[in-house]
N, C-alpha and C. Protein backbone atom coordinates (compact mmCIF):
# COMPACT_ATOMS: atom_id res chain seq x y z
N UNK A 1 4.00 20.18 -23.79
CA UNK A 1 5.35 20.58 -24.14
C UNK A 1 6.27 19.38 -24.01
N UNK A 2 7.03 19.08 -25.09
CA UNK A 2 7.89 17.87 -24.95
C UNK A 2 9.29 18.66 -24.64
N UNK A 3 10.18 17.80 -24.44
CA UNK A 3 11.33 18.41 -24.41
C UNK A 3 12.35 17.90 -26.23
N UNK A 4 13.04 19.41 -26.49
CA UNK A 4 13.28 18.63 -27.46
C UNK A 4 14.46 17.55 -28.00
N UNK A 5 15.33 17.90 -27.01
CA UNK A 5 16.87 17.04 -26.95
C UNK A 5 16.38 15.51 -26.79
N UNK A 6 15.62 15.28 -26.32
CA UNK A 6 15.11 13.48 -26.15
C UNK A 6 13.72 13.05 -26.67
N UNK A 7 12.64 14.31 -26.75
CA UNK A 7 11.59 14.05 -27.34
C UNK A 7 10.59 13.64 -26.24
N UNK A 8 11.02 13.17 -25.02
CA UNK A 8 10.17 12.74 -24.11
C UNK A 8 9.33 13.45 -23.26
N UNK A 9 8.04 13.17 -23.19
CA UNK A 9 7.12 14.07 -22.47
C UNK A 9 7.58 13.96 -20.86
N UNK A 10 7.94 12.77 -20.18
CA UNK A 10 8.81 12.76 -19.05
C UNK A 10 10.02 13.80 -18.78
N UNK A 11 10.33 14.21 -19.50
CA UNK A 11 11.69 15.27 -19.48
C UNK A 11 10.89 16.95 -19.32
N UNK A 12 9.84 16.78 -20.09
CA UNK A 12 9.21 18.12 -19.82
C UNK A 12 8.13 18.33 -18.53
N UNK A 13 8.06 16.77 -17.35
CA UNK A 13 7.23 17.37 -16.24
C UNK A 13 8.65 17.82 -15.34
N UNK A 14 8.01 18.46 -14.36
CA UNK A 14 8.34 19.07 -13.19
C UNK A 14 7.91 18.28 -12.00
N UNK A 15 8.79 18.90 -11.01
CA UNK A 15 7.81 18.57 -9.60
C UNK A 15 6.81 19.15 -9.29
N UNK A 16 6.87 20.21 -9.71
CA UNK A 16 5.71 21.89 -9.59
C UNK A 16 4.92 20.92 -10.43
N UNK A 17 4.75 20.49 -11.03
CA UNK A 17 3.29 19.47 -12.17
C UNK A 17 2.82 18.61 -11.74
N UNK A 18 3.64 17.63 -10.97
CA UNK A 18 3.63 16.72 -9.75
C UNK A 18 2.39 17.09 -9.12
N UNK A 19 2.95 18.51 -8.28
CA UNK A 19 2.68 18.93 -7.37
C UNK A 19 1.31 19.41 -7.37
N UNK A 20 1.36 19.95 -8.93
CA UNK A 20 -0.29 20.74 -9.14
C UNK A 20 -1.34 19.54 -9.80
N UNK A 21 -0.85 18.75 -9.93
CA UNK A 21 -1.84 17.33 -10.25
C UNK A 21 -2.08 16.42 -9.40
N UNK A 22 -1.18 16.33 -8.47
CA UNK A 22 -1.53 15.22 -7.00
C UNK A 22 -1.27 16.20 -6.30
N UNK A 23 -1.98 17.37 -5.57
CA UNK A 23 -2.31 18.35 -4.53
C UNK A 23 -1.87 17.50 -2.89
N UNK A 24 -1.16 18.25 -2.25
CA UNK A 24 -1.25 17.84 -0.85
C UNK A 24 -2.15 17.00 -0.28
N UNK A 25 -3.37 17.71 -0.24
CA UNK A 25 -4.35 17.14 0.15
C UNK A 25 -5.05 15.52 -0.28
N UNK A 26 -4.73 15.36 -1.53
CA UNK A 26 -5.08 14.14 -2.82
C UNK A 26 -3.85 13.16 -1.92
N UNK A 27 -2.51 13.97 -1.98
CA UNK A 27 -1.41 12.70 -1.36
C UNK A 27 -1.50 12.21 0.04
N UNK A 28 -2.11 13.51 1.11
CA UNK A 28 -2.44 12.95 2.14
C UNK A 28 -3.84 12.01 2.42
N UNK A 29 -4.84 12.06 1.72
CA UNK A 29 -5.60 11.63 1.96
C UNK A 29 -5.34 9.55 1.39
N UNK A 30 -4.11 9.79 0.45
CA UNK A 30 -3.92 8.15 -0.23
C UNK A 30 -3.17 7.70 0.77
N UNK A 31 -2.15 8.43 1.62
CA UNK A 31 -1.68 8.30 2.34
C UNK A 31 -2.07 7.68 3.73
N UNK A 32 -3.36 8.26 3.91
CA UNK A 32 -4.20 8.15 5.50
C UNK A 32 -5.12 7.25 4.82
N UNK A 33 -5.48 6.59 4.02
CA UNK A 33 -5.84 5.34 3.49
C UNK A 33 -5.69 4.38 3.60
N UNK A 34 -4.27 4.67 3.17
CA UNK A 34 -3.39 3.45 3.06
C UNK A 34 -2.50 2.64 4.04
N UNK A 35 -2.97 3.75 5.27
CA UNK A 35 -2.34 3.92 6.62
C UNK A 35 -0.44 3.36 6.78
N UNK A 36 0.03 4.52 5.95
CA UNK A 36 1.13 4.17 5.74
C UNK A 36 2.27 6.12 6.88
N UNK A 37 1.46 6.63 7.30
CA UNK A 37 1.60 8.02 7.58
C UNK A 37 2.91 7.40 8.90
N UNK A 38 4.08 8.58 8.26
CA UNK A 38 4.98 8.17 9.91
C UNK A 38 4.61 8.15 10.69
N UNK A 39 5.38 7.73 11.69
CA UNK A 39 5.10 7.48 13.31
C UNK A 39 6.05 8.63 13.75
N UNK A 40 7.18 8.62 13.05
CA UNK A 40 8.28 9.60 13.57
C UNK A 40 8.79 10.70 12.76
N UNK A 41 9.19 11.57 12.72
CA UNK A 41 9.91 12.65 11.84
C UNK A 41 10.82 12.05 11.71
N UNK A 42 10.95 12.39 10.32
CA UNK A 42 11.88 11.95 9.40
C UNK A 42 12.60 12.88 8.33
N UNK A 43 13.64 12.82 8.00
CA UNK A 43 13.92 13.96 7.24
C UNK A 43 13.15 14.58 5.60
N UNK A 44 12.87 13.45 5.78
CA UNK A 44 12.00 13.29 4.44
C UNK A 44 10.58 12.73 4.56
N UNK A 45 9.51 13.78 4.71
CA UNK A 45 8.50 13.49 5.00
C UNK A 45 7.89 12.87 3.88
N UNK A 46 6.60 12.09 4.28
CA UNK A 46 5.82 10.89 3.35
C UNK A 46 5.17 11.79 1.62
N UNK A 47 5.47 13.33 2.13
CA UNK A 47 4.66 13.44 0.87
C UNK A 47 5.85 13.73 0.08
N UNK A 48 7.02 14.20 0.12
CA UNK A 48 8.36 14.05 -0.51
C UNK A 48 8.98 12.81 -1.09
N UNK A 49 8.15 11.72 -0.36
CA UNK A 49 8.51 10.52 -0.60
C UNK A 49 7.47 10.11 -1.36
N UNK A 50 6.40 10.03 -2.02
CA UNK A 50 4.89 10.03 -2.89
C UNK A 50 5.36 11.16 -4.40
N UNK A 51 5.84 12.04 -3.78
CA UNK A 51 6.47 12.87 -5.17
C UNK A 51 7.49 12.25 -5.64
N UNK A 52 8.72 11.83 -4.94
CA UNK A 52 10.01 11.54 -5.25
C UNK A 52 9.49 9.75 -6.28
N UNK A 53 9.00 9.37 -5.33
CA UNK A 53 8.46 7.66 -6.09
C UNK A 53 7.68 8.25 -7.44
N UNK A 54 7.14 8.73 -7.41
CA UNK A 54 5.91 9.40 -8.85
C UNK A 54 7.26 9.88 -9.80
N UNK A 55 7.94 10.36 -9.35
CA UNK A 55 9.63 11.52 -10.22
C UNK A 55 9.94 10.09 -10.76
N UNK A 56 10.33 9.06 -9.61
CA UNK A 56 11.16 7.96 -10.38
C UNK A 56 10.22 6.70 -11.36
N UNK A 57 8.90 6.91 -10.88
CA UNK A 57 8.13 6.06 -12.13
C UNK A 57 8.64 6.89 -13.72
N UNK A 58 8.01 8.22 -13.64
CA UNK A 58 8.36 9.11 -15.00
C UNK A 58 9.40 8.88 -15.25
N UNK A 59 10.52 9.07 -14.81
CA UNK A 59 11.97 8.44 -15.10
C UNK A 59 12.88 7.01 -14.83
N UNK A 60 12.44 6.14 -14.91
CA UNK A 60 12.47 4.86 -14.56
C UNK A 60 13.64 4.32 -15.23
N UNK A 61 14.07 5.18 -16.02
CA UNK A 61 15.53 4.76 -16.75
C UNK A 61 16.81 5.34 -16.83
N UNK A 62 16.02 6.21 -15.48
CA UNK A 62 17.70 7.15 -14.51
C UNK A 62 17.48 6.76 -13.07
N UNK A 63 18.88 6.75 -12.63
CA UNK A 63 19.28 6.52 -11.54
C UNK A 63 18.40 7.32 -10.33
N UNK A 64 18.14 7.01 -8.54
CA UNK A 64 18.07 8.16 -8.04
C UNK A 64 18.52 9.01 -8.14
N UNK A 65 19.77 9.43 -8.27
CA UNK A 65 20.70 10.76 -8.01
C UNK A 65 20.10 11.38 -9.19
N UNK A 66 19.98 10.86 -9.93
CA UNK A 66 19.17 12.11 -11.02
C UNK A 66 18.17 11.97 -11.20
N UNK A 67 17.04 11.52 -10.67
CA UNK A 67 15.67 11.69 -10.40
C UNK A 67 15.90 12.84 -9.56
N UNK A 68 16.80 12.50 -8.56
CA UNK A 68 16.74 13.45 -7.44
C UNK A 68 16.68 14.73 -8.07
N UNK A 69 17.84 15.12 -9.23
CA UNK A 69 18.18 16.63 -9.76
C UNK A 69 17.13 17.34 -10.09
């Protein structure tokens, strides 16, 4: 499904698509790899931060604040 106002297949993923193609488990395990896993709580845990970085590759030609949206 593209989106049709821009045409871009980036406009038609989700986080939910994100989410169902790099599974928890898939992000924790690149994660405990890569030995990058906090030390501390944070408000924004490492796999929010693995989705959010993946959101801003697909959109690489918007700002955070609207990656964020």
């Amino acid at each position: 499904m593209v989106d049709q106002e821009s045409g871009s297949l980036a406009d038609a993923v989700s986080i939910g698509l994100l989410a169902r193609v790099f599974p928890a488990s898939v992000v924790d395990e690149a994660v405990d790899r890569a030995g990058v896993r906090e030390r501390l709580n944070r408000q924004l845990p490492v796999q929010m931060m693995v989705y959010f970085l993946l959101a801003c590759w697909l959109w690489s030609d918007r700002g955070y604040a609207r990656v964020l949206r």
